[in-house]
N, C-alpha and C. Protein backbone atom coordinates (compact mmCIF):
# COMPACT_ATOMS: atom_id res chain seq x y z
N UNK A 1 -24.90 2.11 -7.26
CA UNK A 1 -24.12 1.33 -6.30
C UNK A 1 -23.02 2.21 -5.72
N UNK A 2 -22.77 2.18 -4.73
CA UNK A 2 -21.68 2.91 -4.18
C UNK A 2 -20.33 1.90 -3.65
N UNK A 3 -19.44 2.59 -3.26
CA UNK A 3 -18.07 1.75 -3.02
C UNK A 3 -19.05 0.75 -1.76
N UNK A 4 -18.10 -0.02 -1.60
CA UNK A 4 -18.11 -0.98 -0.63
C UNK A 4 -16.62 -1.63 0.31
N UNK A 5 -16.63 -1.27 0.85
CA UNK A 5 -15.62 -1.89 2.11
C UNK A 5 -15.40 -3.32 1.73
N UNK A 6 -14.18 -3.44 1.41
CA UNK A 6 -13.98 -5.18 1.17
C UNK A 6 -12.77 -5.25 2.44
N UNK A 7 -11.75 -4.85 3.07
CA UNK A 7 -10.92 -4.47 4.23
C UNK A 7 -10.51 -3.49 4.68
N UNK A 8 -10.27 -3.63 6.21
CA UNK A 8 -9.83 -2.14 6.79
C UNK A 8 -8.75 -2.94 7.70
N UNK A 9 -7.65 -2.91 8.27
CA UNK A 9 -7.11 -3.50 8.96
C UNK A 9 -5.45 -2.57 9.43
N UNK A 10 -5.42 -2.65 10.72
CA UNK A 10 -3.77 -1.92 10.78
C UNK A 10 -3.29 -3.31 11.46
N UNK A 11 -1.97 -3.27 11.46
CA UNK A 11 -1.49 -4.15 11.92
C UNK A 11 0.30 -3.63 12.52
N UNK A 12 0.15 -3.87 13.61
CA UNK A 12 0.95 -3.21 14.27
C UNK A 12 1.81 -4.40 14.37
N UNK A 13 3.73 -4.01 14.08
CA UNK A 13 5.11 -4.53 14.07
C UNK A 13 5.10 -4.13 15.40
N UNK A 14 5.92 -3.33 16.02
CA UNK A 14 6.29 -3.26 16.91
C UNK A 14 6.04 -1.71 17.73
N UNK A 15 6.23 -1.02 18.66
CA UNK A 15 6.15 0.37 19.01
C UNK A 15 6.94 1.60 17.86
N UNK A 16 7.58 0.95 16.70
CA UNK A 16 8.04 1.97 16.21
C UNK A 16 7.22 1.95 14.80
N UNK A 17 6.80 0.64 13.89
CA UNK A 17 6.14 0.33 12.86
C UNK A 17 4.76 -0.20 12.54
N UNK A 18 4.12 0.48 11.87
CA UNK A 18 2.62 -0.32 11.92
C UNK A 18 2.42 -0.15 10.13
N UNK A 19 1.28 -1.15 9.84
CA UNK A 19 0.53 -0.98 8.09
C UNK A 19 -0.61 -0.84 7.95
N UNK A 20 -1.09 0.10 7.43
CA UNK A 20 -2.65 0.13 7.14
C UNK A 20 -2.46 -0.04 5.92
N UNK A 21 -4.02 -1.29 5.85
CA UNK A 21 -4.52 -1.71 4.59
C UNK A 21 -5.66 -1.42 4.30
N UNK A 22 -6.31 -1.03 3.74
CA UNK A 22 -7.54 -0.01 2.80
C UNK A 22 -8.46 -0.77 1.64
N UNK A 23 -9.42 -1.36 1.59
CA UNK A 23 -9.74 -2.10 0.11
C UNK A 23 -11.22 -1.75 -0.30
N UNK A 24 -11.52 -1.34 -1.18
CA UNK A 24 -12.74 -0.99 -1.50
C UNK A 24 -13.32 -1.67 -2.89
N UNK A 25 -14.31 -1.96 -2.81
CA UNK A 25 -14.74 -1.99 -4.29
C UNK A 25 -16.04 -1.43 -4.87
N UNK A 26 -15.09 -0.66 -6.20
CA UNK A 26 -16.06 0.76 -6.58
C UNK A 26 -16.66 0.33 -7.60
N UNK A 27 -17.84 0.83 -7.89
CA UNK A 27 -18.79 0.56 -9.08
C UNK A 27 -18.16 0.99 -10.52
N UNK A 28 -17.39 1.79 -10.26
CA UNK A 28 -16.47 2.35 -12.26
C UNK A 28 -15.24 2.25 -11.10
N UNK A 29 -14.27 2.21 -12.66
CA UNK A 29 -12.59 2.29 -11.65
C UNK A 29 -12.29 3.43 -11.63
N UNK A 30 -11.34 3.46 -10.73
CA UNK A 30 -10.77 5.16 -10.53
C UNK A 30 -10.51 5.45 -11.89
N UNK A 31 -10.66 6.80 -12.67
CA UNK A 31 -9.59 7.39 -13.11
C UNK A 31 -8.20 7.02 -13.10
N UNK A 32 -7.96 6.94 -14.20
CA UNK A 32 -6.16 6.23 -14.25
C UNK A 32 -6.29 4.62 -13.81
N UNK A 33 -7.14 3.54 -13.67
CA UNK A 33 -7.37 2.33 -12.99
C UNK A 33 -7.80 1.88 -13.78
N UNK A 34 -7.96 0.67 -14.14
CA UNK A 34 -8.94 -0.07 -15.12
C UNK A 34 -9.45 -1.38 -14.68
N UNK A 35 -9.46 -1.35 -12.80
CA UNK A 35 -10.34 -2.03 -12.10
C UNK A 35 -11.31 -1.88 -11.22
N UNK A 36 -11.65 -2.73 -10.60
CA UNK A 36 -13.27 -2.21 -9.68
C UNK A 36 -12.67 -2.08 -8.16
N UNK A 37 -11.26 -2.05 -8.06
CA UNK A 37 -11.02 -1.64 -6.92
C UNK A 37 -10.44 0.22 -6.46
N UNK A 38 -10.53 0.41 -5.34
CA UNK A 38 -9.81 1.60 -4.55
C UNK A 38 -8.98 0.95 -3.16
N UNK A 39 -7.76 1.88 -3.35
CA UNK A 39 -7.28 1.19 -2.17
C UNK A 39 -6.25 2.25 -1.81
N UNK A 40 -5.23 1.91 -0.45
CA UNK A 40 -4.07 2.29 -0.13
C UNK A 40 -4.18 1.91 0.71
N UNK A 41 -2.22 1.17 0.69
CA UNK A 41 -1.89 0.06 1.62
C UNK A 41 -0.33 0.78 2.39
N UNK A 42 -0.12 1.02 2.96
CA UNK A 42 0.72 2.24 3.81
C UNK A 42 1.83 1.48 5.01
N UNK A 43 2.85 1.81 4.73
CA UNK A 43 4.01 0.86 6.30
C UNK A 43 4.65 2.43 6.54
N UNK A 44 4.24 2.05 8.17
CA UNK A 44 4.67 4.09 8.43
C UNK A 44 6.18 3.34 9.40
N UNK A 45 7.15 3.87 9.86
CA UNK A 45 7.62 3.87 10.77
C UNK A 45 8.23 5.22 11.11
N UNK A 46 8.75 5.06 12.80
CA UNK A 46 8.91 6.34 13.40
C UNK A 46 8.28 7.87 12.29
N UNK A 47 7.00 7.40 12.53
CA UNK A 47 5.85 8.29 12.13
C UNK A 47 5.73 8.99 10.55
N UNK A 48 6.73 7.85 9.74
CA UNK A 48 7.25 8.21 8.55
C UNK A 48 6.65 7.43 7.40
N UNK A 49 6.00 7.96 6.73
CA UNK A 49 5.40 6.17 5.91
C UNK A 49 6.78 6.15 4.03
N UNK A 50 6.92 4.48 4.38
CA UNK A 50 7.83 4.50 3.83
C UNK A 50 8.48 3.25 2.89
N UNK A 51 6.46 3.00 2.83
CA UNK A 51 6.04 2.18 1.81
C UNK A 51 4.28 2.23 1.67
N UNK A 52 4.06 2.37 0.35
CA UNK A 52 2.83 3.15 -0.21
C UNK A 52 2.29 2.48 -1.25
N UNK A 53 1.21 1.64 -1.41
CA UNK A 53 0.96 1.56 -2.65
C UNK A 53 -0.61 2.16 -2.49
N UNK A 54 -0.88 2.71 -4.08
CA UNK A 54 -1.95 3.14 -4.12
C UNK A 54 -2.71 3.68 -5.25
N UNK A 55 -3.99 3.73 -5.46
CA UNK A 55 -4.36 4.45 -6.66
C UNK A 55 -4.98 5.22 -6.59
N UNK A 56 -4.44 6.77 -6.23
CA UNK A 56 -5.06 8.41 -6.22
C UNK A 56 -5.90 8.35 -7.45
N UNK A 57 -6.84 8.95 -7.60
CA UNK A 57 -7.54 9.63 -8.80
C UNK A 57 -6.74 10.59 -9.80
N UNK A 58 -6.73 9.96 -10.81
CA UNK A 58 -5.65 10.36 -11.49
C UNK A 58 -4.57 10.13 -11.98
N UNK A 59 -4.10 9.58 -10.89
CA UNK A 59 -2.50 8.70 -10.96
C UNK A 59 -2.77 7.37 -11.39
N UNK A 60 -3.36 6.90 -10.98
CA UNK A 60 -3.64 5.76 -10.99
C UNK A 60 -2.76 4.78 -10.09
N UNK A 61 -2.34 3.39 -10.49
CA UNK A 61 -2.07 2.51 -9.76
C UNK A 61 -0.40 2.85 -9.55
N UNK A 62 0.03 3.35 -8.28
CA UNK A 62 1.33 2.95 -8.11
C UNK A 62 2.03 2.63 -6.77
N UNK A 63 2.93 3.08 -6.55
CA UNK A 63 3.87 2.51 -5.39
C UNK A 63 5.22 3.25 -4.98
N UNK A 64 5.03 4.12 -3.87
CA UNK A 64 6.41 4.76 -3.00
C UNK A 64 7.12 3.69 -2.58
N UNK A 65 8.12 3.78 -2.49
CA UNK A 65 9.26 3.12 -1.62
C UNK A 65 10.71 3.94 -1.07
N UNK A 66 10.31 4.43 -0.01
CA UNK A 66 11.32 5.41 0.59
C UNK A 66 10.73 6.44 -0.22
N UNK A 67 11.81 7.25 -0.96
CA UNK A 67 11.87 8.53 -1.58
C UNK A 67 11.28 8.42 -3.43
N UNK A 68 10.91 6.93 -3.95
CA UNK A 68 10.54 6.97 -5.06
C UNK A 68 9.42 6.92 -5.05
N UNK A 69 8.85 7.12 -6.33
CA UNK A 69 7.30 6.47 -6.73
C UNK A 69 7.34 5.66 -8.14
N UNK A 70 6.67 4.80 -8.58
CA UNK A 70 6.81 4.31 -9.85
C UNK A 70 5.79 3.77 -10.01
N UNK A 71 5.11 2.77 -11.01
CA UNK A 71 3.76 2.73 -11.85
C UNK A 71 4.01 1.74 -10.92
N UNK A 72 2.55 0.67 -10.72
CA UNK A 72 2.07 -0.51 -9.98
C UNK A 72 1.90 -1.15 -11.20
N UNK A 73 1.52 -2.29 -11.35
CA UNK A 73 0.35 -2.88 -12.57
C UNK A 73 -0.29 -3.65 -11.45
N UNK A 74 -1.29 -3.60 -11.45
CA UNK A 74 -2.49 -4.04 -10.83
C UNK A 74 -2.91 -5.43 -11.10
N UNK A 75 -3.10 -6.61 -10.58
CA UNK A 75 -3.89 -7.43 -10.98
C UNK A 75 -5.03 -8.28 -9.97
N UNK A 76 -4.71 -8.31 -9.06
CA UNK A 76 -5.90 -8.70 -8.03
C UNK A 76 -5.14 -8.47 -6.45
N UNK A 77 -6.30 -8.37 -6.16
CA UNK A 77 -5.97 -7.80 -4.34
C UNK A 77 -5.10 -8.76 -3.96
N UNK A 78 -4.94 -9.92 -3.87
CA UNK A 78 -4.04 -10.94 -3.56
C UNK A 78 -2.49 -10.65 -4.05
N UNK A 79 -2.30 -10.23 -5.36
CA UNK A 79 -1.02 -10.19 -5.57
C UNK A 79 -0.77 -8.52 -5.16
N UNK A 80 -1.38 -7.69 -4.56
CA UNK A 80 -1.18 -6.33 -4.25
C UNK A 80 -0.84 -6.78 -2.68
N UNK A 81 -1.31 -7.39 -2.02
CA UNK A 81 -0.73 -7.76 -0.86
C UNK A 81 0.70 -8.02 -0.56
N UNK A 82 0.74 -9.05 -1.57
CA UNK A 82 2.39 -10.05 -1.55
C UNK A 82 2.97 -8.65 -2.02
N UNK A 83 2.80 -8.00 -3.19
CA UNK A 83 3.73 -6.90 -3.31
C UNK A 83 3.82 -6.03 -2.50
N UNK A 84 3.17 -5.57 -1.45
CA UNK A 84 3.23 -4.85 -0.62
C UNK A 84 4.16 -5.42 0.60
N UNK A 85 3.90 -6.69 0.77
CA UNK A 85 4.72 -7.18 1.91
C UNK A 85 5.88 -7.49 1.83
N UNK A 86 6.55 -8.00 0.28
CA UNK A 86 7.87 -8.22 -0.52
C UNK A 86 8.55 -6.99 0.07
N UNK A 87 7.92 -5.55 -0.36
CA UNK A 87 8.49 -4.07 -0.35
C UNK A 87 8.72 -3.59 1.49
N UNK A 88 7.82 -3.91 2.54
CA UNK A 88 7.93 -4.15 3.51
C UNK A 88 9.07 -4.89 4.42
N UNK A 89 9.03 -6.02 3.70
CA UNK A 89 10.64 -6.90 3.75
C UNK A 89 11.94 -6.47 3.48
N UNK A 90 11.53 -6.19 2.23
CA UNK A 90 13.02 -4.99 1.67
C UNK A 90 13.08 -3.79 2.26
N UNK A 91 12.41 -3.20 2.86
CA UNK A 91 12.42 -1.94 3.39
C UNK A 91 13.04 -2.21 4.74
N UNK A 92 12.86 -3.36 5.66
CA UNK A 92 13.08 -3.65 6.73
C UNK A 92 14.55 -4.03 6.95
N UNK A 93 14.73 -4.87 5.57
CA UNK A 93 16.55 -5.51 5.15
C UNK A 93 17.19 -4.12 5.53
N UNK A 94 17.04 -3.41 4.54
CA UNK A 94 17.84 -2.49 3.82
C UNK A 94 18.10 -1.29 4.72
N UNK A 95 17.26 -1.33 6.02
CA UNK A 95 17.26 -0.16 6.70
C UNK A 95 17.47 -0.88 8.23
N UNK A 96 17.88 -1.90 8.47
CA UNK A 96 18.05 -2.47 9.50
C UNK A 96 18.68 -1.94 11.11
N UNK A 97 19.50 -1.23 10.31
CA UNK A 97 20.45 -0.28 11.38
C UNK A 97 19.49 0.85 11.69
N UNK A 98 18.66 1.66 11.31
CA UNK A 98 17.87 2.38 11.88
C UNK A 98 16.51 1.92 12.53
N UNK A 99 16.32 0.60 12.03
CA UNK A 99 15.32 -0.27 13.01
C UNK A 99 15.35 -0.75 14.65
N UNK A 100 17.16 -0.50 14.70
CA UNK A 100 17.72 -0.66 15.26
C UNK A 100 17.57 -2.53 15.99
N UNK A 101 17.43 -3.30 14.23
CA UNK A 101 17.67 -4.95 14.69
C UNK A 101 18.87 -5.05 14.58
C-alpha cells in the first residue's frame, strides 16, 4: 500500500498570509510517529513561515512557533487542526503591529 492523500489545501488570509495543509495516510508511521498519518501544516507570512507543525522522519511529531520548536503529541487529524489554528490565532494576537491590524 502506498501513502494516500487524505488533504491538500492552501488557504489564503490576506496578500501578506496564507496556510498550507498537507495530510497523508501512510501504511507504517513515520519514524519517530506512532500513527498512520504524514503531514505538515505551515502559516507563512511576508514570505516567512511562522507556524509549523509537523512530523519529519525522525523527529517525529512536533511544532515551530516563531523561533521555537517543541514535541506535538499527536492524536487525530481533527485535534491537529484546532492546534494549528489556536497557534495561528496567537501568532496573529501577539504580532499584531507587524500585521499591521
Amino acid at each position: 500500500m502506498k501513502a494516500t492523500l487524505v488533504a491538500r489545501t492552501r488557504i489564503v488570509y490576506d496578500e501578506r498570509a496564507f496556510a498550507e495543509l498537507v495530510l497523508w495516510r501512510v501504511p507504517t508511521a513515520v519514524v519517530g510517529s506512532s500513527h498512520e498519518f504524514k503531514y505538515r501544516l505551515a502559516y507563512v507570512v511576508d514570505g516567512v513561515c511562522v507556524v509549523r507543525y509537523d512530523n519529519e522522519f525522525g523527529k517525529g511529531d512536533h511544532r515551530h512557533f516563531a523561533d521555537r520548536e517543541s514535541v506535538y503529541s499527536f492524536t487525530t487529524p481533527e485535534a491537529l487542526l484546532a492546534a494549528f489554528e489556536r497557534d495561528i490565532a496567537r501568532w496573529n494576537r501577539e504580532n499584531s503591529d507587524s500585521r499591521g491590524s
